[in-house]
C-alpha atoms as a PDB file:
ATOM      1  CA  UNK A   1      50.663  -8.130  22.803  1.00  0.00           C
ATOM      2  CA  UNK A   2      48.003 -10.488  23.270  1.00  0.00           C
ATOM      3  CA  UNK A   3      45.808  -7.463  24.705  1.00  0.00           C
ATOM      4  CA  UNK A   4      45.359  -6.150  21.487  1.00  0.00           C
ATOM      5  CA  UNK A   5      45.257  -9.363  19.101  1.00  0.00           C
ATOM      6  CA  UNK A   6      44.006 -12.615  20.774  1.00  0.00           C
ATOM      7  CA  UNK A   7      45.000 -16.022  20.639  1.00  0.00           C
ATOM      8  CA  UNK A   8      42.923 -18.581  18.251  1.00  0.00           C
ATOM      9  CA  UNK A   9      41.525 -21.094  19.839  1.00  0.00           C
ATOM     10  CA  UNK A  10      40.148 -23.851  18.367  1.00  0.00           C
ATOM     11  CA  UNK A  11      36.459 -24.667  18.451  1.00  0.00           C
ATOM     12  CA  UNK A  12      34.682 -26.708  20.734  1.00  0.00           C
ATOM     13  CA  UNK A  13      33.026 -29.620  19.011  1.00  0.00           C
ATOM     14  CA  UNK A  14      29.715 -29.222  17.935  1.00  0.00           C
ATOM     15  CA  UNK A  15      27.190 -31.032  20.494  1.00  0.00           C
ATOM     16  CA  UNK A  16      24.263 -30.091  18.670  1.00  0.00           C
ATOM     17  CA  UNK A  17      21.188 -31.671  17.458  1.00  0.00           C
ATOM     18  CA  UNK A  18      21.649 -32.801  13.948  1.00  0.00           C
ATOM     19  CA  UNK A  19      17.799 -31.049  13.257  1.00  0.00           C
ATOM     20  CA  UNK A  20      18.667 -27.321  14.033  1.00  0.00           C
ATOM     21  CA  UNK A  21      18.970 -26.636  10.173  1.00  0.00           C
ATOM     22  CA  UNK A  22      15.572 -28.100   9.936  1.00  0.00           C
ATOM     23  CA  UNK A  23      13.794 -25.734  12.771  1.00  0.00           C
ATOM     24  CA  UNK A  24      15.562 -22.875  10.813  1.00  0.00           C
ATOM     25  CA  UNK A  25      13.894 -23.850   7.664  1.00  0.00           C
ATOM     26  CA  UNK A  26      10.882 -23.878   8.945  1.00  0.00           C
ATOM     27  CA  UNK A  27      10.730 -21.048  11.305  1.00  0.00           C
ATOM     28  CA  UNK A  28      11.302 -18.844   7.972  1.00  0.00           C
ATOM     29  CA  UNK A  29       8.935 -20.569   6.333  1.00  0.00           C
ATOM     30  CA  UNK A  30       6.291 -19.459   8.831  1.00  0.00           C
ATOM     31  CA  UNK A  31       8.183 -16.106   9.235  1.00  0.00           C
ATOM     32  CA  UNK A  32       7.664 -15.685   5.658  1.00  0.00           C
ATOM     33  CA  UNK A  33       3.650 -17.127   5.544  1.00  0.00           C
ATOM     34  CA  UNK A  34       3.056 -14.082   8.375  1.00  0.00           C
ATOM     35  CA  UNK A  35       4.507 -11.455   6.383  1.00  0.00           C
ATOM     36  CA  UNK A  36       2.621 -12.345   3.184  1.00  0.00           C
ATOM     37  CA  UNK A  37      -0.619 -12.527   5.395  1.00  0.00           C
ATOM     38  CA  UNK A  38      -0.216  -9.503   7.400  1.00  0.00           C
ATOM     39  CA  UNK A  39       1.418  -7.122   5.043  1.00  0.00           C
ATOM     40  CA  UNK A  40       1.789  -8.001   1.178  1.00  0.00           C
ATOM     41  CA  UNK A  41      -1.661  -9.827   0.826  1.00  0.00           C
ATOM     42  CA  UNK A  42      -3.713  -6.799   2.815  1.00  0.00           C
ATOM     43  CA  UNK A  43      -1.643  -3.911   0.270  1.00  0.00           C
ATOM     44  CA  UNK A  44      -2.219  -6.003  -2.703  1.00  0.00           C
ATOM     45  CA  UNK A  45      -6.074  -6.221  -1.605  1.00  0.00           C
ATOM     46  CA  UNK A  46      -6.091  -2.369  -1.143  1.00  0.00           C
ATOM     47  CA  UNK A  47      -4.785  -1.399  -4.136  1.00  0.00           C
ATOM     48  CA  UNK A  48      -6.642  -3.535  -6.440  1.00  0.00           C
ATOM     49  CA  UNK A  49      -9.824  -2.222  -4.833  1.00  0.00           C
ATOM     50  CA  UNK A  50      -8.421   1.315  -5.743  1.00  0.00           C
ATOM     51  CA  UNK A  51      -7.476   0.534  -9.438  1.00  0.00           C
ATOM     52  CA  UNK A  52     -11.456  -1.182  -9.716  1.00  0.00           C
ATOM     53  CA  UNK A  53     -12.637   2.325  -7.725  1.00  0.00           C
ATOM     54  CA  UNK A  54     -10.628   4.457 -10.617  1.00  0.00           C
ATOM     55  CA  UNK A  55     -11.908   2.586 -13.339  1.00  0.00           C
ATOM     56  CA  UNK A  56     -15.532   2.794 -12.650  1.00  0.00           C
ATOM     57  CA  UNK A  57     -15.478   6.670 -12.246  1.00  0.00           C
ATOM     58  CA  UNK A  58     -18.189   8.733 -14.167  1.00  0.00           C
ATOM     59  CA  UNK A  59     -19.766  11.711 -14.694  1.00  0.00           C
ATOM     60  CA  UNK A  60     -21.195  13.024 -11.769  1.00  0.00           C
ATOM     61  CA  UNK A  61     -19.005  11.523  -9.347  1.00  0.00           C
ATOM     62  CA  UNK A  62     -18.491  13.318  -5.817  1.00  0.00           C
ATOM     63  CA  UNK A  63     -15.156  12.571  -4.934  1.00  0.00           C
ATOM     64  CA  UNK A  64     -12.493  13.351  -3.029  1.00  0.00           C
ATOM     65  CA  UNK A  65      -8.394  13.641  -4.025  1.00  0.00           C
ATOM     66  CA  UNK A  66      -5.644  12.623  -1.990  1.00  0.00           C
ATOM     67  CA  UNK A  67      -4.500  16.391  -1.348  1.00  0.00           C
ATOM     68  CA  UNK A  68      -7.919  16.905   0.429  1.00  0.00           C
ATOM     69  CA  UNK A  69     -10.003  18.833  -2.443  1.00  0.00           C
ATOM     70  CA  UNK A  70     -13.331  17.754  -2.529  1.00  0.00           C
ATOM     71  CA  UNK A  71     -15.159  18.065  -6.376  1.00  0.00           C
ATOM     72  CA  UNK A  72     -17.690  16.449  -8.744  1.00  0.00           C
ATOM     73  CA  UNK A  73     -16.538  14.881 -11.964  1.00  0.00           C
ATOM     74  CA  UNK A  74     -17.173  16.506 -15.329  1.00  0.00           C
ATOM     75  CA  UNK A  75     -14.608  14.786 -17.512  1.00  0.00           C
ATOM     76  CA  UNK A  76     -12.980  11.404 -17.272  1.00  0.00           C
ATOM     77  CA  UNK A  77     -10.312  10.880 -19.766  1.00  0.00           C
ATOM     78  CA  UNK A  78      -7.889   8.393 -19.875  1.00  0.00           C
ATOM     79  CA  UNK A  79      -5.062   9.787 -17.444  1.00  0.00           C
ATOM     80  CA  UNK A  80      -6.717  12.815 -15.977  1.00  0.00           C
ATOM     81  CA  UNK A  81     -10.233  13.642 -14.267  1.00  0.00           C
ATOM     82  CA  UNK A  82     -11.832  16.767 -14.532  1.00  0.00           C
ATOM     83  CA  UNK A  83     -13.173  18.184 -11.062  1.00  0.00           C
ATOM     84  CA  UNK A  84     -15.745  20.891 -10.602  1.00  0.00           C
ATOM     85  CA  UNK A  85     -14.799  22.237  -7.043  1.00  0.00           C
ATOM     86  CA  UNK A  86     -16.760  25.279  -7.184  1.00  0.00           C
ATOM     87  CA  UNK A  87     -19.355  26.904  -9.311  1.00  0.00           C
ATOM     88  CA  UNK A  88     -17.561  27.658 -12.704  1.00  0.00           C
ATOM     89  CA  UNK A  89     -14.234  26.227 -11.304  1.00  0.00           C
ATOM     90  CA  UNK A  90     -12.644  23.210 -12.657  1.00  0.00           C
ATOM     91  CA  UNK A  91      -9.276  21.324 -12.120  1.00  0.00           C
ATOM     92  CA  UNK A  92      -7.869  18.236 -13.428  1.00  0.00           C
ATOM     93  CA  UNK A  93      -6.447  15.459 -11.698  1.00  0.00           C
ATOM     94  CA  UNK A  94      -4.130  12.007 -12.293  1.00  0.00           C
ATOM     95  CA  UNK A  95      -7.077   9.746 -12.209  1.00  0.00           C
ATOM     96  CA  UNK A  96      -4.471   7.859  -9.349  1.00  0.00           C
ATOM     97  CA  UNK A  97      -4.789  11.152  -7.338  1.00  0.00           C
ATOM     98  CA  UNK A  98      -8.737  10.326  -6.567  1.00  0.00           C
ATOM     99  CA  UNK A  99      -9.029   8.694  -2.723  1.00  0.00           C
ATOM    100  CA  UNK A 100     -12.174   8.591  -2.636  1.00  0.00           C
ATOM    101  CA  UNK A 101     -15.798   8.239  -4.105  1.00  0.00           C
ATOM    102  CA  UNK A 102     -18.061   9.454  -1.914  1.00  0.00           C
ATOM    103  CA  UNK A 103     -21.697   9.525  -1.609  1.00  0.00           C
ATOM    104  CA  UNK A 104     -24.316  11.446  -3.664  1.00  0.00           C
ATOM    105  CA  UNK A 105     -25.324  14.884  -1.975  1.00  0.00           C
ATOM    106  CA  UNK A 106     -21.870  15.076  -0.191  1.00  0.00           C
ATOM    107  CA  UNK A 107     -20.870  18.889  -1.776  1.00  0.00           C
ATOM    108  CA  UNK A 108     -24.302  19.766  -0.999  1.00  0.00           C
ATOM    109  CA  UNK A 109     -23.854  19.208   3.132  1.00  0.00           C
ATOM    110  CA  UNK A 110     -20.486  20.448   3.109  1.00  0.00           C
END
């Protein structure tokens, strides 16, 4: 029977150094300072430079949406953006759907 439920056996005493709780500590510590360096600071960064890019939108913009669709503003409103994509051809947009302000003259040399 004992192939199927072992015997307990009682622990060895513990020979270790009294400071291994200590290393622990601070290897999350530093575990933790990398991930708040290399992922949640960077993001945070990012999308505070979007919400500043989103606010500052006018007419006349050339910008660009996150499905691809490349227009000129006409209307900013509180939630949505009017886009001219074409001639006579207007759409509106989440004001979070715009990626992208691009440069002056952009719709022209496309």
């Amino acid at each position: 029977m004992n192939f199927f439920i072992p015997d307990a056996m009682a622990a060895a005493p513990a020979g270790g150094v009294a400071g291994e709780g200590g290393q622990f500590l601070i290897m999350m510590v530093i575990l933790f300072g990398l991930m708040y360096f290399m992922i949640i600071r960077p993001q945070s960064k990012r999308a505070k430079e979007h919400r500043q890019m989103v606010e500052a939108l006018t007419k006349g913009d050339e910008v660009v949406t996150n499905g691809g669709t490349l227009g000129r503003v006409t209307k900013v409103g509180d939630q949505f953006v009017t886009l001219e994509i074409a001639s006579g051809i207007e759409i509106k947009v989440q004001r979070s759907a715009i990626a992208s302000v691009m440069p002056k003259g952009t719709i022209k040399s496309a």
